[in-house]
C-alpha atoms as a PDB file:
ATOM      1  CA  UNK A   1      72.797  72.648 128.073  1.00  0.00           C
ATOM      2  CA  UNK A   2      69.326  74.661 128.485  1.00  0.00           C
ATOM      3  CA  UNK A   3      66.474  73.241 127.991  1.00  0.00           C
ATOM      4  CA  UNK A   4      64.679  76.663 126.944  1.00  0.00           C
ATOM      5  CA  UNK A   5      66.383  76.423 123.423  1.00  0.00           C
ATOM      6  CA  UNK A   6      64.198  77.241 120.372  1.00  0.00           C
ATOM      7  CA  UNK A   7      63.959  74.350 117.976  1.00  0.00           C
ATOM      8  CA  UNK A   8      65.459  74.706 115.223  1.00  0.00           C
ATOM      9  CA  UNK A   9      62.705  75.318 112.093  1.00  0.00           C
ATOM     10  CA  UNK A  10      62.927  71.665 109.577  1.00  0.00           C
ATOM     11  CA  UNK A  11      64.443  72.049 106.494  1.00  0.00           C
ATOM     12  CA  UNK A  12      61.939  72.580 103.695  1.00  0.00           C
ATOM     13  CA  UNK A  13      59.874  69.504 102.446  1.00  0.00           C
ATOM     14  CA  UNK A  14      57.910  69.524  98.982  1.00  0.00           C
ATOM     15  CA  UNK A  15      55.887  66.641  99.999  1.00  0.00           C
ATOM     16  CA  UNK A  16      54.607  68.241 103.141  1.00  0.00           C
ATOM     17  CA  UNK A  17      54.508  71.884 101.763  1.00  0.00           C
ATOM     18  CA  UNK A  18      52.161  70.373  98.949  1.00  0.00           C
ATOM     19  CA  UNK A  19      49.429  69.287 101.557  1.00  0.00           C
ATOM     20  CA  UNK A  20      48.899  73.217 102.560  1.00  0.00           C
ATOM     21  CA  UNK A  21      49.658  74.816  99.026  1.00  0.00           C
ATOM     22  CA  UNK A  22      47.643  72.382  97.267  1.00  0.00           C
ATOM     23  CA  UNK A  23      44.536  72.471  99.205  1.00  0.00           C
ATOM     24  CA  UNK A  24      43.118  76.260  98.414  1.00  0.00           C
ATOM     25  CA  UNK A  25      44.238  78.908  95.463  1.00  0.00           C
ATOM     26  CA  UNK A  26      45.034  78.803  92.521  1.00  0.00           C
ATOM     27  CA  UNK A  27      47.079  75.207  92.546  1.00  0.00           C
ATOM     28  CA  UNK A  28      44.353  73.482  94.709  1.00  0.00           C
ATOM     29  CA  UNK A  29      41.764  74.229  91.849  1.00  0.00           C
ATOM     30  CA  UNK A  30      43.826  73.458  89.013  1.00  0.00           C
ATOM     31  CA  UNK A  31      44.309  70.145  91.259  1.00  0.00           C
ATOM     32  CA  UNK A  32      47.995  69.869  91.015  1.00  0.00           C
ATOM     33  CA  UNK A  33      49.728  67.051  93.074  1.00  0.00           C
ATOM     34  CA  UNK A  34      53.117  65.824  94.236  1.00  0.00           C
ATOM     35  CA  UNK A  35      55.265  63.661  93.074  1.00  0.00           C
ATOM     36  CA  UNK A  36      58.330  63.480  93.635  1.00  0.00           C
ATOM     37  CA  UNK A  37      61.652  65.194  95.029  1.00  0.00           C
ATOM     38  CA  UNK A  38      65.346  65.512  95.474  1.00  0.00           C
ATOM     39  CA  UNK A  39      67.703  67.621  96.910  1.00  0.00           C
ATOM     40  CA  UNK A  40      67.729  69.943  94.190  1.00  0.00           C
ATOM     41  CA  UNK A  41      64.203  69.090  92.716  1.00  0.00           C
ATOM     42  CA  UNK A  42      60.749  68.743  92.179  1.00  0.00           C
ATOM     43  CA  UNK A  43      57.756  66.757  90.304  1.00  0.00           C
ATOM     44  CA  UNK A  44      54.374  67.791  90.281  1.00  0.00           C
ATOM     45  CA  UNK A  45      51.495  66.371  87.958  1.00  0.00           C
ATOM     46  CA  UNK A  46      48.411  67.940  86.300  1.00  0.00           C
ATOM     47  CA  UNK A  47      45.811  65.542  85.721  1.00  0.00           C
ATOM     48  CA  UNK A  48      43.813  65.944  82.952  1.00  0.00           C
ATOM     49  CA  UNK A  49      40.428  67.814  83.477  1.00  0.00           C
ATOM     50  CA  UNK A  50      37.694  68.322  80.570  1.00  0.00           C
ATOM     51  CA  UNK A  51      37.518  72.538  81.816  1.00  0.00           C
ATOM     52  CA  UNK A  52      41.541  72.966  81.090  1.00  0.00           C
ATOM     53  CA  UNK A  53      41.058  72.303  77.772  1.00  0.00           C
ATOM     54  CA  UNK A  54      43.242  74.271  75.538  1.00  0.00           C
ATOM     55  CA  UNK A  55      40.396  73.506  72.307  1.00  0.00           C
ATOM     56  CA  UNK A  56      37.016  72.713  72.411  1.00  0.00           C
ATOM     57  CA  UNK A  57      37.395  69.644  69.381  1.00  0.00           C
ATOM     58  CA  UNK A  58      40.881  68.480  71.460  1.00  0.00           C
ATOM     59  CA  UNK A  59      41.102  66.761  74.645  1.00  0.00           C
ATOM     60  CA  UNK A  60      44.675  68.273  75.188  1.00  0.00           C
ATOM     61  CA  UNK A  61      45.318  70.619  78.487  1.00  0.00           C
ATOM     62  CA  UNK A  62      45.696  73.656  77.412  1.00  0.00           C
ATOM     63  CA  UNK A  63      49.050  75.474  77.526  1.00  0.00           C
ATOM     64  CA  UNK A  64      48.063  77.884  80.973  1.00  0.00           C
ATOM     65  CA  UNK A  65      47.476  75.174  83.295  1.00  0.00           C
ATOM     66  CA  UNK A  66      51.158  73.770  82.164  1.00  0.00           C
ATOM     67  CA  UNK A  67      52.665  77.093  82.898  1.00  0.00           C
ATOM     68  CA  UNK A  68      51.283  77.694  86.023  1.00  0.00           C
ATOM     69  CA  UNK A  69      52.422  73.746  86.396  1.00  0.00           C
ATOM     70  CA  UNK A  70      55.805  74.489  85.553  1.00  0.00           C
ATOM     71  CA  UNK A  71      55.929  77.641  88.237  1.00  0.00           C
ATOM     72  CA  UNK A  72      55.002  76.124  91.014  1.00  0.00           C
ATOM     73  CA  UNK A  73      57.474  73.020  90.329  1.00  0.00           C
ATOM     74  CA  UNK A  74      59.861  75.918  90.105  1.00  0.00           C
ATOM     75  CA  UNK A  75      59.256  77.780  93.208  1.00  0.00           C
ATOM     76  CA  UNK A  76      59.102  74.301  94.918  1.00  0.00           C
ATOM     77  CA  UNK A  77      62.340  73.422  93.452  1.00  0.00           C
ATOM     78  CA  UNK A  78      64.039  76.545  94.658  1.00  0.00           C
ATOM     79  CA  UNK A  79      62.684  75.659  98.193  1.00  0.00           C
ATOM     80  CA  UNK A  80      63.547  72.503  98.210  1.00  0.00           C
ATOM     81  CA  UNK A  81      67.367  73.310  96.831  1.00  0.00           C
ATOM     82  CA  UNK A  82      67.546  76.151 100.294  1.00  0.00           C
ATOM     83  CA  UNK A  83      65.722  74.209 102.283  1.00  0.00           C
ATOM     84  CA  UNK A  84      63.880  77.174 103.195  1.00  0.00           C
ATOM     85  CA  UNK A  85      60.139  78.548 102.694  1.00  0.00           C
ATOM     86  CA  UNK A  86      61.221  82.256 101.638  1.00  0.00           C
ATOM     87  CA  UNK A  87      59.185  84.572  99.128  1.00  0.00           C
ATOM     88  CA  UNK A  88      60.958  84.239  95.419  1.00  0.00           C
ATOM     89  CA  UNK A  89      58.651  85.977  92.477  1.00  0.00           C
ATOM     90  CA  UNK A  90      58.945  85.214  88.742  1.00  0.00           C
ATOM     91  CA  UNK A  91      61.630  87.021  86.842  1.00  0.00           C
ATOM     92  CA  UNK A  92      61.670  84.956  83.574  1.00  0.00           C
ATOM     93  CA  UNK A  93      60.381  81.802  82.610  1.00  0.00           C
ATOM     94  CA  UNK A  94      60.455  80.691  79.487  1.00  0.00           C
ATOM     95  CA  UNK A  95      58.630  77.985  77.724  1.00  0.00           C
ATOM     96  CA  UNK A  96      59.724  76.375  75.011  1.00  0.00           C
ATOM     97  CA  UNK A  97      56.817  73.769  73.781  1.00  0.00           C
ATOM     98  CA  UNK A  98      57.943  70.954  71.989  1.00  0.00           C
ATOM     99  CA  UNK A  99      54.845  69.175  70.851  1.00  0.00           C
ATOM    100  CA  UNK A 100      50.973  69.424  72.092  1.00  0.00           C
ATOM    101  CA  UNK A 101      50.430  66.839  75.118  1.00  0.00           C
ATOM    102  CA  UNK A 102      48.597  63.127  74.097  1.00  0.00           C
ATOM    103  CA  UNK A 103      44.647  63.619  74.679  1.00  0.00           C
ATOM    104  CA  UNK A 104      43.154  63.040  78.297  1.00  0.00           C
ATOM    105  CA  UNK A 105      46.648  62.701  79.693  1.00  0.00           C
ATOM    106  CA  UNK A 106      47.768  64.589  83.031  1.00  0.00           C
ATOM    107  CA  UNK A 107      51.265  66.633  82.373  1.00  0.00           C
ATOM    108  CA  UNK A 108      53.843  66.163  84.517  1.00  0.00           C
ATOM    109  CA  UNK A 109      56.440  69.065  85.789  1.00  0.00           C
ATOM    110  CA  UNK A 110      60.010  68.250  86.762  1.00  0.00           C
ATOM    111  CA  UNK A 111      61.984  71.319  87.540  1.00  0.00           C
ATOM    112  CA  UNK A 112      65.791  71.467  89.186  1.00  0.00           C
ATOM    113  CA  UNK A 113      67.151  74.529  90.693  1.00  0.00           C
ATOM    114  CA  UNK A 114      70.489  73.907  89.563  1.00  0.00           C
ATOM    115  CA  UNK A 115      72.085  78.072  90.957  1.00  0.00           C
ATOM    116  CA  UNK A 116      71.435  80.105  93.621  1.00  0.00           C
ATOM    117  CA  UNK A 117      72.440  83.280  94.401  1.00  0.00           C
ATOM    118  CA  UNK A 118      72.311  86.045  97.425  1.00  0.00           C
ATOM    119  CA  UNK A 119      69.381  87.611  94.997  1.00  0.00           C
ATOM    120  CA  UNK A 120      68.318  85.095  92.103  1.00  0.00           C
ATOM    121  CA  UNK A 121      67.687  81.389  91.688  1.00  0.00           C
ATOM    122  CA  UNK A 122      68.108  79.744  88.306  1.00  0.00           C
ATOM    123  CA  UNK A 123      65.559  77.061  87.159  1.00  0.00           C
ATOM    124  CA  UNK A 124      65.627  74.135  84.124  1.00  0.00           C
ATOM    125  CA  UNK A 125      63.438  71.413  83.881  1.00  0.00           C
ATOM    126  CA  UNK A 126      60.482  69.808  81.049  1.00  0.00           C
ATOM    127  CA  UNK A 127      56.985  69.121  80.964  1.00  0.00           C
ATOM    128  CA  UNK A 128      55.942  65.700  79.427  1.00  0.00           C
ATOM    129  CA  UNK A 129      52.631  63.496  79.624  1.00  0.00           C
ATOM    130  CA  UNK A 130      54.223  60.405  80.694  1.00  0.00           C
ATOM    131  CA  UNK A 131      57.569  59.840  78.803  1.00  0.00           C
ATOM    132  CA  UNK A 132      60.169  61.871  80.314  1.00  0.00           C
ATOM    133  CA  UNK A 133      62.217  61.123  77.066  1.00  0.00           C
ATOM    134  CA  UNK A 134      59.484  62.665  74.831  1.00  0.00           C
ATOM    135  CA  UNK A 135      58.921  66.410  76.781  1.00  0.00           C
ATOM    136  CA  UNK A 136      55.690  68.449  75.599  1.00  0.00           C
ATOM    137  CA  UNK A 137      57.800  71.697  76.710  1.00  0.00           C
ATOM    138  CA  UNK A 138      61.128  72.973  78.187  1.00  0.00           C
ATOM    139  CA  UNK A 139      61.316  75.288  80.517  1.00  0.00           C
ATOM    140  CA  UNK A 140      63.756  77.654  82.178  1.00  0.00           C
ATOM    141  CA  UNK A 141      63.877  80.511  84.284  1.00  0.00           C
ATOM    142  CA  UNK A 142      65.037  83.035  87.019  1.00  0.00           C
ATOM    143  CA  UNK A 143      63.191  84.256  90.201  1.00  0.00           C
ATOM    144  CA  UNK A 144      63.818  86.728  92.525  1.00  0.00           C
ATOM    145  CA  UNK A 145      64.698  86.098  96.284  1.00  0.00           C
ATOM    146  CA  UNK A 146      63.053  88.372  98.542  1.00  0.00           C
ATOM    147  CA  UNK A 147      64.576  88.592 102.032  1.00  0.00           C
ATOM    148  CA  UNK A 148      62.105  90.511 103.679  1.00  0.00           C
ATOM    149  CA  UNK A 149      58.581  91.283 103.312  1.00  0.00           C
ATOM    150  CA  UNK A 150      58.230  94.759 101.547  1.00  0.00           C
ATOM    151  CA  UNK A 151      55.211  95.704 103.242  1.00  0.00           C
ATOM    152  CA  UNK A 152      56.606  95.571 107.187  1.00  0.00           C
ATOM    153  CA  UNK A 153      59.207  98.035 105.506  1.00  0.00           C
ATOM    154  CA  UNK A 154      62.331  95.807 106.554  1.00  0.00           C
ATOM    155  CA  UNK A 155      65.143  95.653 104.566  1.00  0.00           C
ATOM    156  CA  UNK A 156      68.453  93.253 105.878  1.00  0.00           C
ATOM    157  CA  UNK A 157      70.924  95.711 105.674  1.00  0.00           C
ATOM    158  CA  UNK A 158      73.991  93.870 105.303  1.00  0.00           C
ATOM    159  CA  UNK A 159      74.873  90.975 102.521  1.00  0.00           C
ATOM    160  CA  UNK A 160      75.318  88.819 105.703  1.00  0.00           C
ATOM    161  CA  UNK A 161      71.563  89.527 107.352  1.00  0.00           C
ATOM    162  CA  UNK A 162      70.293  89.407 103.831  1.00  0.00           C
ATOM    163  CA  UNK A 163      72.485  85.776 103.286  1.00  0.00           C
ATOM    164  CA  UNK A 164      70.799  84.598 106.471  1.00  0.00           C
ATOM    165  CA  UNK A 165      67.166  85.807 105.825  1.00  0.00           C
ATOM    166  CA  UNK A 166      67.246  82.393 103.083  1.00  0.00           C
ATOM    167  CA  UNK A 167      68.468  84.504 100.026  1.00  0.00           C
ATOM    168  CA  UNK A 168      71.050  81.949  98.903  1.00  0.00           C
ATOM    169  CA  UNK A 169      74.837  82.290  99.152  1.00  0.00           C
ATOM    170  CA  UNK A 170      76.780  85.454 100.076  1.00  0.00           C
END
């Protein structure tokens, strides 16, 4: 056996992706946190802030901060499910609000990538302010997998290189 071998990279980790992802951007100022995960999914929370109101005479989050909640569960999710950090952009996702959140209360985001393909992943999960019973919104959606970044100007060009490059099954 050599001893030269390249390590092999660890499998994706939602809990230590969210110290980098939430520390800067657009998530570290909204202030979203982790959770929880599973093999398949991912909870993040939104704590309540007075300057993501939705209303000035309400104390409820307004409905941006929950979307942009809801896609970053979902990309996390999708990593979590491959267990790789690959580039995936928003096809489709679709909220379905269910009821405004309780005043001053942080949302939480649970999202499961429950398909993947060579090209797609397929989200579901709900927003809710505490009772997981009682969701503010349901979500669903479909991102893109992107096996190669478009501005180097390489494309895999095989189903196999592409299958390897993190894209999801064959």
């Amino acid at each position: 056996m050599s001893t030269n071998q390249t390590p092999s990279p660890a499998a994706f980790s939602a809990m230590e992706a969210s110290k980098f992802f939430f520390r800067a951007g657009h998530t570290g100022w909204l202030g979203l946190k982790f959770t929880a995960q599973g093999e398949n999914w991912v909870e993040l929370e939104l704590p309540w802030r007075a300057d993501l109101l939705g209303e000035a005479d309400r104390e409820v989050l307004a409905s941006g901060p929950i979307i942009s909640l809801m896609d970053m569960a979902s990309g996390m999710s999708i990593w979590q499910t491959t267990g790789s950090f690959t580039p995936v952009a928003t096809l489709d996702l679709r909220v379905d609000y269910q009821r405004p959140a309780r005043q001053r209360s942080a949302v939480w985001g649970r999202v499961e990538c429950y398909r993947t393909t060579r090209s797609a992943a397929f989200v579901r999960g709900i927003a809710h302010d505490g009772d997981i019973d009682d969701p503010v919104a349901h979500v669903a959606g479909v991102f893109m997998t992107i096996a190669a970044d478009p501005r180097k100007g390489t494309i895999p060009l095989s189903d196999a290189e592409a299958s390897a490059a993190g894209t999801g099954d064959a």
